[in-house]
Protein backbone atom coordinates (compact mmCIF):
# COMPACT_ATOMS: atom_id res chain seq x y z
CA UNK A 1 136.69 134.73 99.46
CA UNK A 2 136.35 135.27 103.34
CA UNK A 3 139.02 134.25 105.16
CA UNK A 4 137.40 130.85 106.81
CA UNK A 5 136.92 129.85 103.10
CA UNK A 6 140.23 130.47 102.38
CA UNK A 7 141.51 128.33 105.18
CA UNK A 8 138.77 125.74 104.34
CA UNK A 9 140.13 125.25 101.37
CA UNK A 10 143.55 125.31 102.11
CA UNK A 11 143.08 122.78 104.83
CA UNK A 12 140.87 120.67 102.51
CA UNK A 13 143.71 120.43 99.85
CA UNK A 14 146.41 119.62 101.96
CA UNK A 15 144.20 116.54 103.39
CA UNK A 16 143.65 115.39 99.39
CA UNK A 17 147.64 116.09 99.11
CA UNK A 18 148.63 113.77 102.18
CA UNK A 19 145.77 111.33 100.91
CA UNK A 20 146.96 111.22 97.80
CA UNK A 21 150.71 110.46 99.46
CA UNK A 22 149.43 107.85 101.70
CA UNK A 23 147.83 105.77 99.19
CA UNK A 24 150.62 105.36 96.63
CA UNK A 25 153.10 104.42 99.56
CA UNK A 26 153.31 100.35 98.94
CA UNK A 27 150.78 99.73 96.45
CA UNK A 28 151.51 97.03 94.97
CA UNK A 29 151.26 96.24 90.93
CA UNK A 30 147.49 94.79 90.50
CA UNK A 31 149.02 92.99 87.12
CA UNK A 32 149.71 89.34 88.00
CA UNK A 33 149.09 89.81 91.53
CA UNK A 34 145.67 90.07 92.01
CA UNK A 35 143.92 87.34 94.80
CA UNK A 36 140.57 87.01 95.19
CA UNK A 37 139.39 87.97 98.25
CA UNK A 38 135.95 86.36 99.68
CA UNK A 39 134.08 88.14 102.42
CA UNK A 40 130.81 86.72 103.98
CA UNK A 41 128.41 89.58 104.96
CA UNK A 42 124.88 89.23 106.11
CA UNK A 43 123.75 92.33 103.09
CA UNK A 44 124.24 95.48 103.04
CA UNK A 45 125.03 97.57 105.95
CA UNK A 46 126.81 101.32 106.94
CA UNK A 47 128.35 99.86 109.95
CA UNK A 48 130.83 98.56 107.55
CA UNK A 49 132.02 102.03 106.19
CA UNK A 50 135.77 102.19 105.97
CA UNK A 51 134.94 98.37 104.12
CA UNK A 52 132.82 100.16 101.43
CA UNK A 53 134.67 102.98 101.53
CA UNK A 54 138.03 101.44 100.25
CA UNK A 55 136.20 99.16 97.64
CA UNK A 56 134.13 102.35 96.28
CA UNK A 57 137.54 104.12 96.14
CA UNK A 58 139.09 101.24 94.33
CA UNK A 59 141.47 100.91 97.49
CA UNK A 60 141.72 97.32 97.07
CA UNK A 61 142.19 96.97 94.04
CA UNK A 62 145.52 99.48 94.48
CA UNK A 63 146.61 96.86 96.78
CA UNK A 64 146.11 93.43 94.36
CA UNK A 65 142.90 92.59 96.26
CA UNK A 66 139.80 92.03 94.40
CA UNK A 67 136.58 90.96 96.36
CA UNK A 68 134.01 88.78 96.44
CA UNK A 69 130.97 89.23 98.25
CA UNK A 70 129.31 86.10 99.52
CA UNK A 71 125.67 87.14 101.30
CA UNK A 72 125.24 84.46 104.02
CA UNK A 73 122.49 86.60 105.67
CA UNK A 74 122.94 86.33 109.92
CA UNK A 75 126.30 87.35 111.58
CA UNK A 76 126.20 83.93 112.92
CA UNK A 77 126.35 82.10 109.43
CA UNK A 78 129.33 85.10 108.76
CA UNK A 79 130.79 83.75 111.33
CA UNK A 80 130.79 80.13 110.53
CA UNK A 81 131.78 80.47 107.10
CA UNK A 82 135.04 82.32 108.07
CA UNK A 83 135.89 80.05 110.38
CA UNK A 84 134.66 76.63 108.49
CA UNK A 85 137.05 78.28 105.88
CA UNK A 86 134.67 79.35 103.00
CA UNK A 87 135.26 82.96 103.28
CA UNK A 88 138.27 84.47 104.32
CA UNK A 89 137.04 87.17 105.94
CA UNK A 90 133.94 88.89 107.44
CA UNK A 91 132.66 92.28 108.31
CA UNK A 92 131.03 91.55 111.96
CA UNK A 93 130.35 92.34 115.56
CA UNK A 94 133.10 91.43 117.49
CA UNK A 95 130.84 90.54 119.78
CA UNK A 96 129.70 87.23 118.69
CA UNK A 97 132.91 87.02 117.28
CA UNK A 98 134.67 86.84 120.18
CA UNK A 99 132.14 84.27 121.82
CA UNK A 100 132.90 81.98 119.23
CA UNK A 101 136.62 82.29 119.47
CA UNK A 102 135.64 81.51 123.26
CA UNK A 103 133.96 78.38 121.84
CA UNK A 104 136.85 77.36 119.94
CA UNK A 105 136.88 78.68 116.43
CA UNK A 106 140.67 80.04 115.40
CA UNK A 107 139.25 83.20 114.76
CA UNK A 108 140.96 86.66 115.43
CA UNK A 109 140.11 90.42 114.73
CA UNK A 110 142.52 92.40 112.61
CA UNK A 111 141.04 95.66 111.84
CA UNK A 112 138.51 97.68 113.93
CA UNK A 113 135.70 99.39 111.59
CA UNK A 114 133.51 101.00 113.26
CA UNK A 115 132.77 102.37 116.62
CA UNK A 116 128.81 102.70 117.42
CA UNK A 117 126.33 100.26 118.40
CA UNK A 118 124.41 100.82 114.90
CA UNK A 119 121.03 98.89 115.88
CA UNK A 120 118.03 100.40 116.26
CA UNK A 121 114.78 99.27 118.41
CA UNK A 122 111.64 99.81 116.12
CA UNK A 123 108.21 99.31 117.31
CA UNK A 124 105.17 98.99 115.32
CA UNK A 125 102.40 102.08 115.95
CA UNK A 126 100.57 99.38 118.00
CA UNK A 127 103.13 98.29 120.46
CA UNK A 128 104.44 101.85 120.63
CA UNK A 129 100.51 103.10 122.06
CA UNK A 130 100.49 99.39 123.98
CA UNK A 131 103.53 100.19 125.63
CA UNK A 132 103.57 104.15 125.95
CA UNK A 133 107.27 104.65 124.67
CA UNK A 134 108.22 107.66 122.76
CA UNK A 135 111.74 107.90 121.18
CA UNK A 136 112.13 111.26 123.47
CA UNK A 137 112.24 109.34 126.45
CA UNK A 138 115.56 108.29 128.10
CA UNK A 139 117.03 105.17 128.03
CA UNK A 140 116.02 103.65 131.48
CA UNK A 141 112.33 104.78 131.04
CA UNK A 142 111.87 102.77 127.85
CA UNK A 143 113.21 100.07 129.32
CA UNK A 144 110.78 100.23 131.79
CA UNK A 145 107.42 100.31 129.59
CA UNK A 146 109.21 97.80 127.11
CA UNK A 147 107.33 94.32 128.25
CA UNK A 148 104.70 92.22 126.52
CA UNK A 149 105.91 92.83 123.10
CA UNK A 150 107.77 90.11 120.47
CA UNK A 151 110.97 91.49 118.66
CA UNK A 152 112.61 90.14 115.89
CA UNK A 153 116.42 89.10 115.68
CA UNK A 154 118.65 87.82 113.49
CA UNK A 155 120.15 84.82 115.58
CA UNK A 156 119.79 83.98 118.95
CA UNK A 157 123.86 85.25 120.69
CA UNK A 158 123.73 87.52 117.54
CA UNK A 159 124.72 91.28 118.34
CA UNK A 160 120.53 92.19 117.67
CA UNK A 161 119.97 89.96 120.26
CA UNK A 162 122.59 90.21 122.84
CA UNK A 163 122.49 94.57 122.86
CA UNK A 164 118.12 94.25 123.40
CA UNK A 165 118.64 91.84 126.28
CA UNK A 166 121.86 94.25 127.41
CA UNK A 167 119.43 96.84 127.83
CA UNK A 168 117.10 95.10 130.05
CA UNK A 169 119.41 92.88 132.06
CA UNK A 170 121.50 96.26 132.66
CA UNK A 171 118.33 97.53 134.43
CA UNK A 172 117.56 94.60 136.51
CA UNK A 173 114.59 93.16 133.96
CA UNK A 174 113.81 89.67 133.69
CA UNK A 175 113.88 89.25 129.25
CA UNK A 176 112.12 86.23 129.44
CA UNK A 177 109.43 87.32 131.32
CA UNK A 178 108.63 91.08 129.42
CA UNK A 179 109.63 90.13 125.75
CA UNK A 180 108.97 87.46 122.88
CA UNK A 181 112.71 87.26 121.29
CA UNK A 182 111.87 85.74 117.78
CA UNK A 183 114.79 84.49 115.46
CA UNK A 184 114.32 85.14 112.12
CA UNK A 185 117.78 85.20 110.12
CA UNK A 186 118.22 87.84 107.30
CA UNK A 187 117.04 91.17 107.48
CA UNK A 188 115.15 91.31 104.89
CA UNK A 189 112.93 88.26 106.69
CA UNK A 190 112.97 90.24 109.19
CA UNK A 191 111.79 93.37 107.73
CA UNK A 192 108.45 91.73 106.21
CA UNK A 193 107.84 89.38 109.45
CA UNK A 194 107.51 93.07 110.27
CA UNK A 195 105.46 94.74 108.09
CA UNK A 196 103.23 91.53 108.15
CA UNK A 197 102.77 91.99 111.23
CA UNK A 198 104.30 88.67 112.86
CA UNK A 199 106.13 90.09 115.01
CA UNK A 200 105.71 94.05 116.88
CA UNK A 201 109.27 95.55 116.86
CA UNK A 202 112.75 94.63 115.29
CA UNK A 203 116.27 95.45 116.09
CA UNK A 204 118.12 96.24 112.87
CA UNK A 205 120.89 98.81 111.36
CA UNK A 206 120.01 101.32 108.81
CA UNK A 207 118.13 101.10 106.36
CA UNK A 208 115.53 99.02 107.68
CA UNK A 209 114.36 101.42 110.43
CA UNK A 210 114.63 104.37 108.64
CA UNK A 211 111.91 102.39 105.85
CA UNK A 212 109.49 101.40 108.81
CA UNK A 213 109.02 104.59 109.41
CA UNK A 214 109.00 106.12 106.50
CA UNK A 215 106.14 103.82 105.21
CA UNK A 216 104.25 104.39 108.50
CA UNK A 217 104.53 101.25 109.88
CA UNK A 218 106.05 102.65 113.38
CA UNK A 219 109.31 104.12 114.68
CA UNK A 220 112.80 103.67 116.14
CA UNK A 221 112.27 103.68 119.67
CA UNK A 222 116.15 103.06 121.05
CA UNK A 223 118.96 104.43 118.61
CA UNK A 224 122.34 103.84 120.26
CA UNK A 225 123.96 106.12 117.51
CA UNK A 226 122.42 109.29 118.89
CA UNK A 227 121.09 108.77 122.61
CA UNK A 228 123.12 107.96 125.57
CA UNK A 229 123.46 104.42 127.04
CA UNK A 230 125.75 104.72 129.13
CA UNK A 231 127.23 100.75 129.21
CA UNK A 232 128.21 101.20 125.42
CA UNK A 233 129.78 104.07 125.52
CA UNK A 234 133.74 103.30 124.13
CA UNK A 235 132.34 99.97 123.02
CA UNK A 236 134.03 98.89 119.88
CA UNK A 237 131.82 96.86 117.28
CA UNK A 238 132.22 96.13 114.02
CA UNK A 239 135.37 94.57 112.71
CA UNK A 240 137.84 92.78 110.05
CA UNK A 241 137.58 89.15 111.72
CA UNK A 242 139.71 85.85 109.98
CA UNK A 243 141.18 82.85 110.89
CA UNK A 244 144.15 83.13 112.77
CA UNK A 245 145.23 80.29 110.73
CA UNK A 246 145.46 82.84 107.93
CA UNK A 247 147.19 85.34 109.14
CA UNK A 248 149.89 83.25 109.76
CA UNK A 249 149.83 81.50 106.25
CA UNK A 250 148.90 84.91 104.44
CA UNK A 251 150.59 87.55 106.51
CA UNK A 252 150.72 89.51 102.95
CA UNK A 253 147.76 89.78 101.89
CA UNK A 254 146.07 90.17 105.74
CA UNK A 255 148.56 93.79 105.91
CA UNK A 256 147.19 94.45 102.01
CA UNK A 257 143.16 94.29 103.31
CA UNK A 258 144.15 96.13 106.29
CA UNK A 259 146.28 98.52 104.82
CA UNK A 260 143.47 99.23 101.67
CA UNK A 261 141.08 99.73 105.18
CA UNK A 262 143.41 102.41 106.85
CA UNK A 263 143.60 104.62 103.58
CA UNK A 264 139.36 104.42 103.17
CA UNK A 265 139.89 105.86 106.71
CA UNK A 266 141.90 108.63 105.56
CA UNK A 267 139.97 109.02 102.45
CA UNK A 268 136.94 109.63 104.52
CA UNK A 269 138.98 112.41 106.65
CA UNK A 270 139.50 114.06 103.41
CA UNK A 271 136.34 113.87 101.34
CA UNK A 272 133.79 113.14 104.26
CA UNK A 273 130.73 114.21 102.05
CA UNK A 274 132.24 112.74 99.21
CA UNK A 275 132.94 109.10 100.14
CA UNK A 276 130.03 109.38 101.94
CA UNK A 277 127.90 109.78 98.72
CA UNK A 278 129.14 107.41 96.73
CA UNK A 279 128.14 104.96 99.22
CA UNK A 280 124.74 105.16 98.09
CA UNK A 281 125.45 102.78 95.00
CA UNK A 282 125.51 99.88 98.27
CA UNK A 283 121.76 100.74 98.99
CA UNK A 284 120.33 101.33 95.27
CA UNK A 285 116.49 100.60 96.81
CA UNK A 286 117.15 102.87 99.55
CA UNK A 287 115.27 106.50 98.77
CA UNK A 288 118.05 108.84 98.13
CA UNK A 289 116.66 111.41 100.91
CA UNK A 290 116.60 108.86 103.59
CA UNK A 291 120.35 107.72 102.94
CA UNK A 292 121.18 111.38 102.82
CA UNK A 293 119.08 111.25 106.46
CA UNK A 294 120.93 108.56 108.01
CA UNK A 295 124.80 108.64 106.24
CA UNK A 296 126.11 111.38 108.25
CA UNK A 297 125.48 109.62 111.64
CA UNK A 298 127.28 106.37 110.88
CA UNK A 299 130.03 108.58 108.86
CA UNK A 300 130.26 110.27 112.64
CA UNK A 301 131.03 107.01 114.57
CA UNK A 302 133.43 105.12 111.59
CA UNK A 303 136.68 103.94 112.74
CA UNK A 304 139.34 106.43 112.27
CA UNK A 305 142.67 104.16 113.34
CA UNK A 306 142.37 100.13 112.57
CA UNK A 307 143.54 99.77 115.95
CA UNK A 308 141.73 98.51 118.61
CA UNK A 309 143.08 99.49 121.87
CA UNK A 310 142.87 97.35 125.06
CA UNK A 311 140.57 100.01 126.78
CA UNK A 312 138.25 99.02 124.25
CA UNK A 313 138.35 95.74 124.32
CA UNK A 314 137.99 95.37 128.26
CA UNK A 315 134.82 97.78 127.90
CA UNK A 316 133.77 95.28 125.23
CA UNK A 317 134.06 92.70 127.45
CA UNK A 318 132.27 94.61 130.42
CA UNK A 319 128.91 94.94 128.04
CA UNK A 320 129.26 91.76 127.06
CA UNK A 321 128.85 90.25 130.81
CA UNK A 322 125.49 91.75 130.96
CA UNK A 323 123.91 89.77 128.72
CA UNK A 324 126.53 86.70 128.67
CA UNK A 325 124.99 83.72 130.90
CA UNK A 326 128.37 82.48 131.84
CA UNK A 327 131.95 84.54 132.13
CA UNK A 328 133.81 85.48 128.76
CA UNK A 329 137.36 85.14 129.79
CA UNK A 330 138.58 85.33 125.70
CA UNK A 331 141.25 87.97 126.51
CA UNK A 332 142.74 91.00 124.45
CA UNK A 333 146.07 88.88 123.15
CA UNK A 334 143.92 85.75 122.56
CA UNK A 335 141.33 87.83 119.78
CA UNK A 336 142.53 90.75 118.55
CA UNK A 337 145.99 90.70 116.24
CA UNK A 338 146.85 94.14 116.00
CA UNK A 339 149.77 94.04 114.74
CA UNK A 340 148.59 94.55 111.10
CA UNK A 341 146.75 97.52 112.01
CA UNK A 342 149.22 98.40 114.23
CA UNK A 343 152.25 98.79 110.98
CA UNK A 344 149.43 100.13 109.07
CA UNK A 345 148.55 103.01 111.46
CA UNK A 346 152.02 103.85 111.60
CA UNK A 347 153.08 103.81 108.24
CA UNK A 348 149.98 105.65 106.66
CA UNK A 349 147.92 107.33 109.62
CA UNK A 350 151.52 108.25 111.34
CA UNK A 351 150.56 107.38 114.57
């Protein structure tokens, strides 16, 4: 064995050993205590990683949580069911999120996820000749040829919408004027308004885009995961969002779900090809080579500390006055309770 394999594996063990450690500190017995846990989520998506990593690795259930999947379809309706009180918590952009809390709802983030804008720009083969973008181009070029085209959303103020407009209001583009923003809820609407035709491009996350292209229908055009843009860069987005209501009520069981989170994290620091694997059984009609394709890059930008820091937040808040038609003034102390992740970071990440 050379000697890089020898400290490969040496190194590899000791991160299963202080895994291993870090999850039995405070489990509690699953016995008796088990709550049901309901989460609204709009299907299946890798932006939620750490999430699906700690239910694959049976993280939750270590810490008397057992969950219950409620598919609403559009962030939005995520959004409304968490705070109308039907779920208890959702996997979503903190983006809209935090526009909503600006709007009223007692709603809070506890838990960053995942650190990427994970949304990709396809255009059909016809509005890709139509408009002369290639996906080689940089960021402020395609903006410029992108004009005359309609792209589908999931919500008007969703995070689909609100990044596409980003991009053009960033560069001084009127949206109204260059692009047909069509609404059209779930993804998978979205993904046969597509291939139907009815509308020429669509802004979704893996693995819609990756199945456009791979049936021929067109390509990703803008991939914030692996080109530069420069006014997302350290911009936090997905996230563990409740009522603040609850967290005062359930203080117990909000540390449990964000405590099951932080070990996924350190699960995936241990067994990064591994975890990332098994996530698969989430996308059972994706092809296995195009998950293989795609997995590594969102494994790349999870979360590794539930933490959000204020630095993120206030370049959060810069991206979202782009595209925000009046001021967001929702500030760090007002949205984000860290103090769950904050314990749980400590505790298990040692930070």
């Amino acid at each position: 064995m050379t000697e890089y394999r020898k400290a490969f594996a040496l190194s590899h063990s000791l991160r299963a050993f202080a895994l291993a450690a870090a999850v039995a500190v405070s489990a509690p017995a699953i016995a008796q205590d088990t709550q049901t846990v309901t989460i609204a989520t709009p299907g299946a998506a890798l932006h939620f990683y750490p999430f699906y990593v700690a239910e694959s690795e049976g993280l939750f259930e270590k810490e008397g949580i057992r969950i219950d999947w409620v598919d609403v379809g559009a962030g939005s309706r995520q959004i409304a069911a968490v705070a109308g009180g039907s779920a208890d918590f959702a996997v979503v952009g903190m983006q809209p999120a935090m526009t909503a809390r600006q709007n009223g709802a007692d709603l809070v983030s506890v838990a960053s996820l995942f650190n990427g804008y994970a949304i990709q720009l396809v255009l059909s083969n016809a509005a890709i000749e139509k408009t002369g973008i290639s996906p080689e181009m940089p960021i402020d070029e395609k903006v410029e040829k992108l004009q005359a085209v309609s792209v589908g959303v999931t919500g008007i103020g969703s995070t689909t919408d609100v990044l596409l407009r980003s991009w053009l209001k960033q560069r001084g583009k009127d949206v109204e004027q260059r692009l047909t923003i069509q609404p059209l809820g779930s993804p998978p609407a979205m993904f046969a308004a597509f291939e139907q035709g009815a509308v020429d491009g669509f802004m979704l996350g893996s693995p819609f885009p990756q199945q456009a292209e791979a049936a021929g229908l067109g390509k990703i055009v803008i991939d914030p995961l692996t080109e530069s843009i420069p006014e997302l860069e350290g911009v936090p987005y997905t996230a563990i969002i409740t009522r603040g209501a609850l967290t005062k009520e359930k203080p117990e069981l909000v540390q449990r779900m964000v405590n099951a989170l932080t070990k996924a994290m350190l699960a995936q620091a241990a067994d990064p090809d591994g975890v990332g694997a098994r996530l698969k059984s989430y996308f059972p009609d994706t092809d296995q080579a195009l998950f293989d394709g795609f997995e590594p890059t969102f494994r790349g930008k999870s979360a590794t500390t539930p933490v959000t820091s204020r630095e993120g937040y206030q370049k959060l808040l810069d991206w979202v006055a782009i595209a925000s038609p009046e001021p967001v003034t929702v500030t760090y102390d007002e949205f984000v309770d860290d103090s769950f992740a904050e314990k749980a970071a400590a505790e298990l990440l040692k930070q």
